[in-house]
C-alpha atoms as a PDB file:
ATOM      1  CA  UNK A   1       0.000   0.000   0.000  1.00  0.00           C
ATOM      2  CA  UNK A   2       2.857   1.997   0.848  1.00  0.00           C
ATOM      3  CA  UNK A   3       4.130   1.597  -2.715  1.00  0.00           C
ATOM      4  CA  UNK A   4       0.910   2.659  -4.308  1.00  0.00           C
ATOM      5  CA  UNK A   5       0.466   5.715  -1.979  1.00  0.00           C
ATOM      6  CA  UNK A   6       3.808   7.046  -3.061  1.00  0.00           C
ATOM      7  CA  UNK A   7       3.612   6.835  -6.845  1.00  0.00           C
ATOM      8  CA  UNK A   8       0.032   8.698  -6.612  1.00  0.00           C
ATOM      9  CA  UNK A   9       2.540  10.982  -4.557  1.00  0.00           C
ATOM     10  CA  UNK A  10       4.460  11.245  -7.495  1.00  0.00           C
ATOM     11  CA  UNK A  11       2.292  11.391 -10.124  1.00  0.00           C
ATOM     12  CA  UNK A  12       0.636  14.211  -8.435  1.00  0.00           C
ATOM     13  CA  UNK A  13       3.794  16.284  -8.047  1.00  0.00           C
ATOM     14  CA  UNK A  14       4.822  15.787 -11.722  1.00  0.00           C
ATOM     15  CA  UNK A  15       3.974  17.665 -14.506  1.00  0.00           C
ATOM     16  CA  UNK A  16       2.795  14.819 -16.382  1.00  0.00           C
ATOM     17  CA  UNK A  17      -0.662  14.518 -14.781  1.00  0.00           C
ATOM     18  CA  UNK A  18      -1.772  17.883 -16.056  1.00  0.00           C
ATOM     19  CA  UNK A  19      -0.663  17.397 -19.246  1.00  0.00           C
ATOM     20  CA  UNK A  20      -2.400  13.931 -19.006  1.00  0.00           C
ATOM     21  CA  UNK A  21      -5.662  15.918 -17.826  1.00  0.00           C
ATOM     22  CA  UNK A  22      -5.408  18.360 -20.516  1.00  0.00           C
ATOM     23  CA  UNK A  23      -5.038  15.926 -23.249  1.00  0.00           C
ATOM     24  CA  UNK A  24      -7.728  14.582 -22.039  1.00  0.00           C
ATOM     25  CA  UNK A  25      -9.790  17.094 -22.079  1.00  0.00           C
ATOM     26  CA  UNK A  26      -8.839  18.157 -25.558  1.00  0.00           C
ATOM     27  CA  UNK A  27      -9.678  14.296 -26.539  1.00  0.00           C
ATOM     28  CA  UNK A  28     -13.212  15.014 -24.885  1.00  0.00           C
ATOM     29  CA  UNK A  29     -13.835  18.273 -27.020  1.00  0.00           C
ATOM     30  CA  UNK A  30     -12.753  16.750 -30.103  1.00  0.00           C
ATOM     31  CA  UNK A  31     -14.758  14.049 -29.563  1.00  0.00           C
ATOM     32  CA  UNK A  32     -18.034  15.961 -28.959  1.00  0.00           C
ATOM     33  CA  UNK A  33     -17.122  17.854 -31.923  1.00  0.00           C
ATOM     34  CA  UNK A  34     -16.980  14.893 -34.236  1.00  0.00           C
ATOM     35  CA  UNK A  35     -19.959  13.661 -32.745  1.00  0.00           C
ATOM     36  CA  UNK A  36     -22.031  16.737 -33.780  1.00  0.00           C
ATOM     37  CA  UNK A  37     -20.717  17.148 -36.778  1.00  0.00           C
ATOM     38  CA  UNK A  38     -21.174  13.326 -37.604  1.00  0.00           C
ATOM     39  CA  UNK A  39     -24.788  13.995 -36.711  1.00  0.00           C
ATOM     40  CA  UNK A  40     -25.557  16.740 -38.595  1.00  0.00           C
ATOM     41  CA  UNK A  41     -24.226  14.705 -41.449  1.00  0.00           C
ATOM     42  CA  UNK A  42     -26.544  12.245 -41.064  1.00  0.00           C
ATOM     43  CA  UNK A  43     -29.391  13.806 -40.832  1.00  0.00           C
ATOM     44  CA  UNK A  44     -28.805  15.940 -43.328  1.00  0.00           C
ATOM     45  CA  UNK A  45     -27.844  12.714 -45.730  1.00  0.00           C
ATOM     46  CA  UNK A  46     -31.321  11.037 -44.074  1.00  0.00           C
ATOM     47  CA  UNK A  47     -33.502  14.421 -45.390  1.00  0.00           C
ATOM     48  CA  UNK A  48     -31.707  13.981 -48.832  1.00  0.00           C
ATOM     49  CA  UNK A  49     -32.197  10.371 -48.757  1.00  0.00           C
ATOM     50  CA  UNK A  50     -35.964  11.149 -48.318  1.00  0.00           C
ATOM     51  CA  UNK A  51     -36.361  13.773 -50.763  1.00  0.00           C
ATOM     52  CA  UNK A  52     -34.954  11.747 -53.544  1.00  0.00           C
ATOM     53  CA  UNK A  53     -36.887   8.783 -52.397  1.00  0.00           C
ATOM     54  CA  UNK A  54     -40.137  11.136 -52.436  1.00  0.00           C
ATOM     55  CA  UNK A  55     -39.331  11.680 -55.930  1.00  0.00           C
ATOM     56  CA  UNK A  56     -38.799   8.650 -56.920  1.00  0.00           C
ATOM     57  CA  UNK A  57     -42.025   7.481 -55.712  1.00  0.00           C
ATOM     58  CA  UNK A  58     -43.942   9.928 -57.308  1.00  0.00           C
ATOM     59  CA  UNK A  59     -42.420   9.481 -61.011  1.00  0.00           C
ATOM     60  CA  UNK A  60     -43.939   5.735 -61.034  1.00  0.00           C
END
């Protein structure tokens, strides 16, 4: 336990944990990004998808 309890120790008083968290959080924000973006995408493709199906459907 002793062990564990001093290489939190150290991983707090590094600089590598912020970095860690900060990557991290830039991960997060790119992530949400792509998510929108892959959403708007889609629904966008799903109204085209419709439209052209609409039209098709009303030729025949």
């Amino acid at each position: 336990m002793k062990n564990f309890a001093k290489k939190v120790q150290r991983f707090l008083a590094s600089e590598d944990g912020p970095t860690a968290v900060e990557y991290a959080v830039m991960l997060a924000l790119i992530i949400i990004v792509c998510l929108a973006a892959i959403s708007a995408v889609g629904s966008n493709a799903n109204t085209t998808f419709s439209n052209v199906a609409a039209s098709i459907g009303t030729t025949n």
